[in-house]
Protein backbone atom coordinates (compact mmCIF):
# COMPACT_ATOMS: atom_id res chain seq x y z
CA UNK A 1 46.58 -17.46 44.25
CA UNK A 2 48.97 -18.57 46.76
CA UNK A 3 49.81 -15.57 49.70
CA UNK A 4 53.69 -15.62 48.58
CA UNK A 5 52.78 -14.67 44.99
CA UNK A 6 50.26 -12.14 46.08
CA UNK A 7 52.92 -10.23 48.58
CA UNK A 8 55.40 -10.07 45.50
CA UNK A 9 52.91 -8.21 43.42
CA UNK A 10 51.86 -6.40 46.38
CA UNK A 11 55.38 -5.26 47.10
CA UNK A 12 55.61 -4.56 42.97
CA UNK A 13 52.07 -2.52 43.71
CA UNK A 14 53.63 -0.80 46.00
CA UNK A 15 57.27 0.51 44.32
CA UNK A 16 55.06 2.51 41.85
CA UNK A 17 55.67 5.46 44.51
CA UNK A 18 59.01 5.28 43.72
CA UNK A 19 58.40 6.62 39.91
CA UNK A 20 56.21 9.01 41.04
CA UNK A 21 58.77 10.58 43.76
CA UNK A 22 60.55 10.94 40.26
CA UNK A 23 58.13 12.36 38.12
CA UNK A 24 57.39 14.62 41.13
CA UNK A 25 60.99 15.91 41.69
CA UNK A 26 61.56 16.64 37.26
CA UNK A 27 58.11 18.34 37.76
CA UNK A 28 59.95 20.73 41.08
CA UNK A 29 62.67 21.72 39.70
CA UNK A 30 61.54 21.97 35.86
CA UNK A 31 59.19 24.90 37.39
CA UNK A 32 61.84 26.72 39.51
CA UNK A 33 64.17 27.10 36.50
CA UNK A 34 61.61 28.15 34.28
CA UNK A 35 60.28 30.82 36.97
CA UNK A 36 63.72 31.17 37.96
CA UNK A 37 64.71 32.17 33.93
CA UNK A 38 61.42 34.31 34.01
CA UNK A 39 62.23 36.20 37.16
CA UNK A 40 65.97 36.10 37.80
CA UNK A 41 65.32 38.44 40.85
CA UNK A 42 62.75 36.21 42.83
CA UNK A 43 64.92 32.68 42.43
CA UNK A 44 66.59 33.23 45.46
CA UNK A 45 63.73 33.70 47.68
CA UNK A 46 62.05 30.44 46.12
CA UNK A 47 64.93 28.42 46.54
CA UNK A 48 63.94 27.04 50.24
CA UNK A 49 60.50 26.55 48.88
CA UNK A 50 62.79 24.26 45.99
CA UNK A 51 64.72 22.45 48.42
CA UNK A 52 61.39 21.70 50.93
CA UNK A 53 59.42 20.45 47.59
CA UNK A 54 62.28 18.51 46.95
CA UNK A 55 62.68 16.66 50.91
CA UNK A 56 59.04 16.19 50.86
CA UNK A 57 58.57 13.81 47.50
CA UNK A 58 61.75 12.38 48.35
CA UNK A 59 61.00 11.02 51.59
CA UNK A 60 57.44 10.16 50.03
CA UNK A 61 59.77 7.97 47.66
CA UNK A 62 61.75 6.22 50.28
CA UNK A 63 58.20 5.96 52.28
CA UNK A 64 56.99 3.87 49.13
CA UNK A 65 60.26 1.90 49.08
CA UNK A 66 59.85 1.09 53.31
CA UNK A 67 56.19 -0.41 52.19
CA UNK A 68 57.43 -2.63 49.59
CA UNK A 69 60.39 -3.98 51.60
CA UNK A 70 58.08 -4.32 54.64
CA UNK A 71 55.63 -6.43 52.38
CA UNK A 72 58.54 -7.96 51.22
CA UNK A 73 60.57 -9.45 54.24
CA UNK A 74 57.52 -8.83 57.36
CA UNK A 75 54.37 -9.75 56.28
């Protein structure tokens, strides 16, 4: 296997983060509305814990994107 063929599916490899940054954020905020429909009264103090869930699999995401383009265009 030649190296430029095996950085393309290494960069591929590596953009597989990206679907699981969205898996992860349906999964957040699928759970605060149903807890929030459960307990009206308690949505508003989970609602930094939403938006905190929601920064941290997001940057995972563009953390997984960074390693693909670096494979991509550095190595």
């Amino acid at each position: 296997m030649e190296a430029e063929a095996a950085k393309y599916i290494g960069a591929g490899i590596a953009t597989i983060g990206m679907g699981g940054a969205g898996i992860g954020v349906g999964l957040i905020f699928g759970n605060y509305l149903s807890g929030a429909l459960r307990n009206p009264a308690a949505a508003a103090s989970q609602f930094s814990n939403l938006i905190f869930g929601f920064a941290v699999t997001e940057a995972l995401g563009i953390f997984s994107l960074l390693v693909a383009l670096l494979l991509l265009f550095v190595v």
